[in-house]
N, C-alpha and C. Protein backbone atom coordinates (compact mmCIF):
# COMPACT_ATOMS: atom_id res chain seq x y z
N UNK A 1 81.80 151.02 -145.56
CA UNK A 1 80.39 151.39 -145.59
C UNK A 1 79.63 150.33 -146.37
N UNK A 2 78.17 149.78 -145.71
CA UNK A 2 77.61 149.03 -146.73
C UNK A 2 76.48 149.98 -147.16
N UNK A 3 76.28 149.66 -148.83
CA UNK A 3 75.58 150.10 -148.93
C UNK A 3 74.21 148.82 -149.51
N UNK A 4 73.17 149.27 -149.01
CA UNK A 4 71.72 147.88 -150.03
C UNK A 4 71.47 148.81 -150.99
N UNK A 5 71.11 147.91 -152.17
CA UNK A 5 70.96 148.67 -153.23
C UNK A 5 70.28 147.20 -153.89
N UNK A 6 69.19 147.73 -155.19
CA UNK A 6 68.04 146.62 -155.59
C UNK A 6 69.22 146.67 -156.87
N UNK A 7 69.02 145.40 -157.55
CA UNK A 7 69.00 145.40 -159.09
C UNK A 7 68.11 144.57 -159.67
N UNK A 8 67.56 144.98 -160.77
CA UNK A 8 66.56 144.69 -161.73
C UNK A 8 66.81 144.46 -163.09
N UNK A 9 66.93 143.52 -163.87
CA UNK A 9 66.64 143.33 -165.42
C UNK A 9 65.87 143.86 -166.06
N UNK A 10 65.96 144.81 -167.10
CA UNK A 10 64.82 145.61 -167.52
C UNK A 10 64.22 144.91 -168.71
N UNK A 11 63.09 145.28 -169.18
CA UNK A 11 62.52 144.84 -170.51
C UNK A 11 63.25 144.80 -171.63
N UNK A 12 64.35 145.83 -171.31
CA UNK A 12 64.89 146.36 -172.46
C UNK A 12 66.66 145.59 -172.60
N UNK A 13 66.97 144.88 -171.72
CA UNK A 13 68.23 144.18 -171.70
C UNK A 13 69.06 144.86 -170.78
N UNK A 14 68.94 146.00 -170.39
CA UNK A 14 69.98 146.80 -169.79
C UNK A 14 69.30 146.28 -168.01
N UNK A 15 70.03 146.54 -166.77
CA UNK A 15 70.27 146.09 -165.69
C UNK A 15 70.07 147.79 -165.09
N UNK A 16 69.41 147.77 -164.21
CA UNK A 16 69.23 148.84 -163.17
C UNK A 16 69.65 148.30 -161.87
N UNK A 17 70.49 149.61 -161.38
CA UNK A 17 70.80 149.21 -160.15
C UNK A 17 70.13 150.51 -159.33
N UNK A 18 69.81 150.22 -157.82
CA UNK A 18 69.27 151.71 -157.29
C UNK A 18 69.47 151.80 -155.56
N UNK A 19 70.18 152.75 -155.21
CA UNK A 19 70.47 152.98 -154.01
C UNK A 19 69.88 154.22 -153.18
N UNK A 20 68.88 153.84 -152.33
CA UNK A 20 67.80 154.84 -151.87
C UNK A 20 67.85 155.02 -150.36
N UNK A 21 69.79 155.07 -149.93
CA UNK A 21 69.90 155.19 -148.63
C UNK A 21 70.10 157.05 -148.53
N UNK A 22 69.97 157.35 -146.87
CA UNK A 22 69.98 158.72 -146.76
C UNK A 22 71.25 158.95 -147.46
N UNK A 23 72.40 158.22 -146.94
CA UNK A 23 73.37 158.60 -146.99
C UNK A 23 74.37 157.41 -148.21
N UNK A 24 74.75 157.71 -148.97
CA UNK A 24 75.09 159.62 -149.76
C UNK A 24 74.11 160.13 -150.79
N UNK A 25 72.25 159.53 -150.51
CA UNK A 25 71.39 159.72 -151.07
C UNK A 25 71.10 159.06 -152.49
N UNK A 26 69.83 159.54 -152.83
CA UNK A 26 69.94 158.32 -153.94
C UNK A 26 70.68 158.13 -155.30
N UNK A 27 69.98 157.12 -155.54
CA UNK A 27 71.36 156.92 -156.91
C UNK A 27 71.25 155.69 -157.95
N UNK A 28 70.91 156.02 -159.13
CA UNK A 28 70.18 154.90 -160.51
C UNK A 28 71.25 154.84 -161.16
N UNK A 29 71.60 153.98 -161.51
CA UNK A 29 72.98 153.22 -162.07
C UNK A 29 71.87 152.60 -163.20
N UNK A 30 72.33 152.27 -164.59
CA UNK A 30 71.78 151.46 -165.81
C UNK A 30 72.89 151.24 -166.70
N UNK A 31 73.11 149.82 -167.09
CA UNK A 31 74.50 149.62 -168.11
C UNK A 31 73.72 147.69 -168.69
N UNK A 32 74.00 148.06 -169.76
CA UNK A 32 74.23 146.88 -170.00
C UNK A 32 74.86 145.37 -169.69
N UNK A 33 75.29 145.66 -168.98
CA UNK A 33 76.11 144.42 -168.53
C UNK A 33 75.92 144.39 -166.79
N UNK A 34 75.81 143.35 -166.42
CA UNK A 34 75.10 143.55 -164.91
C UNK A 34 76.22 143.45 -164.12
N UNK A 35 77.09 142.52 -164.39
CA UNK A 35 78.47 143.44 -163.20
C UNK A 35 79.01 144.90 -163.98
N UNK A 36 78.97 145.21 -164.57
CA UNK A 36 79.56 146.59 -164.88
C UNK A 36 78.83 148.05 -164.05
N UNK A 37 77.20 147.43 -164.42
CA UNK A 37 76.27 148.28 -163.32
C UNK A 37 76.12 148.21 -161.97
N UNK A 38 76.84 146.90 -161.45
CA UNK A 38 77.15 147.33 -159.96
C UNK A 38 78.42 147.96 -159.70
N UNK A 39 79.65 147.49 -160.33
CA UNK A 39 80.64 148.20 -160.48
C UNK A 39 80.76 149.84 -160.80
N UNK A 40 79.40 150.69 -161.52
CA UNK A 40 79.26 151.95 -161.36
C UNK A 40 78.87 152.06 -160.13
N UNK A 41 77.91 151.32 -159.66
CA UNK A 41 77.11 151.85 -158.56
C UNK A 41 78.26 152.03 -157.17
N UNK A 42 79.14 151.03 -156.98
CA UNK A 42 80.35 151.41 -156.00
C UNK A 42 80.61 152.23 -156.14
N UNK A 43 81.61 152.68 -157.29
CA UNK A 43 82.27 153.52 -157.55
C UNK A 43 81.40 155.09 -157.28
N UNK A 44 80.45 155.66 -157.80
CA UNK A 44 79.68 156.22 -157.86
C UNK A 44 79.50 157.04 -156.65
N UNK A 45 79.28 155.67 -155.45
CA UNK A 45 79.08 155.84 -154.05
C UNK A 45 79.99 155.87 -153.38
N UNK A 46 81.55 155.76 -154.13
CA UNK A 46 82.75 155.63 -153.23
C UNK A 46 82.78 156.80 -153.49
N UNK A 47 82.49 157.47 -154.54
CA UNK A 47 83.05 159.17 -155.00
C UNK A 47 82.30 159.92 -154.14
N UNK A 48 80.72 160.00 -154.24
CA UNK A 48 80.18 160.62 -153.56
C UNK A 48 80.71 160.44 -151.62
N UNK A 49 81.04 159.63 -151.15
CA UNK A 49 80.98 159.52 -149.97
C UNK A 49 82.60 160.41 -149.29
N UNK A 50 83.28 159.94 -150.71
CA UNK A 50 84.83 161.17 -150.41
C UNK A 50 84.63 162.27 -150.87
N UNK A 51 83.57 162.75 -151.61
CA UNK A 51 83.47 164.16 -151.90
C UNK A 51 83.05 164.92 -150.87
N UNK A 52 81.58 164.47 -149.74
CA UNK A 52 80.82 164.84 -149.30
C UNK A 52 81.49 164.33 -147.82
N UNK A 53 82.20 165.71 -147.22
CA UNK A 53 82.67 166.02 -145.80
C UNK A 53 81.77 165.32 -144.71
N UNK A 54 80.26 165.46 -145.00
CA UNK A 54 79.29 165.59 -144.02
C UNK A 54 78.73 164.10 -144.08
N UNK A 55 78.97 163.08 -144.86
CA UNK A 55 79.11 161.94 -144.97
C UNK A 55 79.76 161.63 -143.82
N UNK A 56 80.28 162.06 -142.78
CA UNK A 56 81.46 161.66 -141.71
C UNK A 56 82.19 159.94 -141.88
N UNK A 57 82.58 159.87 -143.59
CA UNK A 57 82.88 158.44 -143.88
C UNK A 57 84.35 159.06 -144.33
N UNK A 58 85.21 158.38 -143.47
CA UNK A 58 86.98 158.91 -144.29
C UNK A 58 87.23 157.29 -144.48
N UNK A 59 88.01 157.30 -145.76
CA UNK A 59 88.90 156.55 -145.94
C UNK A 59 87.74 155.02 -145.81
N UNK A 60 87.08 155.23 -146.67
CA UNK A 60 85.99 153.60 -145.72
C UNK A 60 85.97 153.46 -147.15
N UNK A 61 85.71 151.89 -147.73
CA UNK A 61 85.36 151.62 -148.98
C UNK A 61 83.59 151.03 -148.77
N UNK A 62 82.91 151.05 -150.01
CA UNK A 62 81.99 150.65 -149.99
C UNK A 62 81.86 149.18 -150.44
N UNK A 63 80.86 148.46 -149.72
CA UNK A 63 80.51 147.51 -149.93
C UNK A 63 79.23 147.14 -150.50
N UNK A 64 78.47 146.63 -151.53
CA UNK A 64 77.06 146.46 -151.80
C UNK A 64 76.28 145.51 -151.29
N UNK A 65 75.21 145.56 -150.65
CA UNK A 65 74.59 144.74 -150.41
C UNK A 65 73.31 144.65 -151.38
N UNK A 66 73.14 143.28 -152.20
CA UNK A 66 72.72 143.77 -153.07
C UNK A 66 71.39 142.63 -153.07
N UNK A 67 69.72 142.98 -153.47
CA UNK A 67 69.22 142.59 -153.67
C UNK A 67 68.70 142.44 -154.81
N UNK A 68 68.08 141.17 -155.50
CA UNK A 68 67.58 141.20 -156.95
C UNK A 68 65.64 141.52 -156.79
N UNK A 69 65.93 142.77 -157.16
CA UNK A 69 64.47 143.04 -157.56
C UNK A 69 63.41 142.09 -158.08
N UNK A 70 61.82 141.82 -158.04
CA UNK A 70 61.46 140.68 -158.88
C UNK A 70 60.18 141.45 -159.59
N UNK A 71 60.26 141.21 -160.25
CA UNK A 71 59.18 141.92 -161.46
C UNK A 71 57.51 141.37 -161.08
């Protein structure tokens, strides 16, 4: 599964990540460290997509497609 998802540098040092597809709906990831916050954001979306039956996603890993937000 791919998913697009923005990330942004915040004012504050910490990294937002945000995924605003239908499917497995949305989802704000924030960590300090900017691969660690995409690394939630997979994970996050790998869980949700094996939790959620109606996802009709078995066994698929996610992929990010990822854009950098610009202030």
């Amino acid at each position: 599964m791919k998913a697009r998802c923005t990330i942004q540098h915040l004012a504050d040092g910490r990294w937002l990540v945000r995924h605003d597809g239908s499917q497995p709906g949305a989802v704000e990831i924030t960590d300090v460290n900017r691969d660690h916050a995409l690394k939630k954001m997979r994970d996050e979306l790998q869980y949700r997509i094996e939790l959620c039956p109606c996802s009709g996603v078995s066994g698929d890993t996610v992929e990010l497609q990822v854009e950098e937000f610009k202030r």
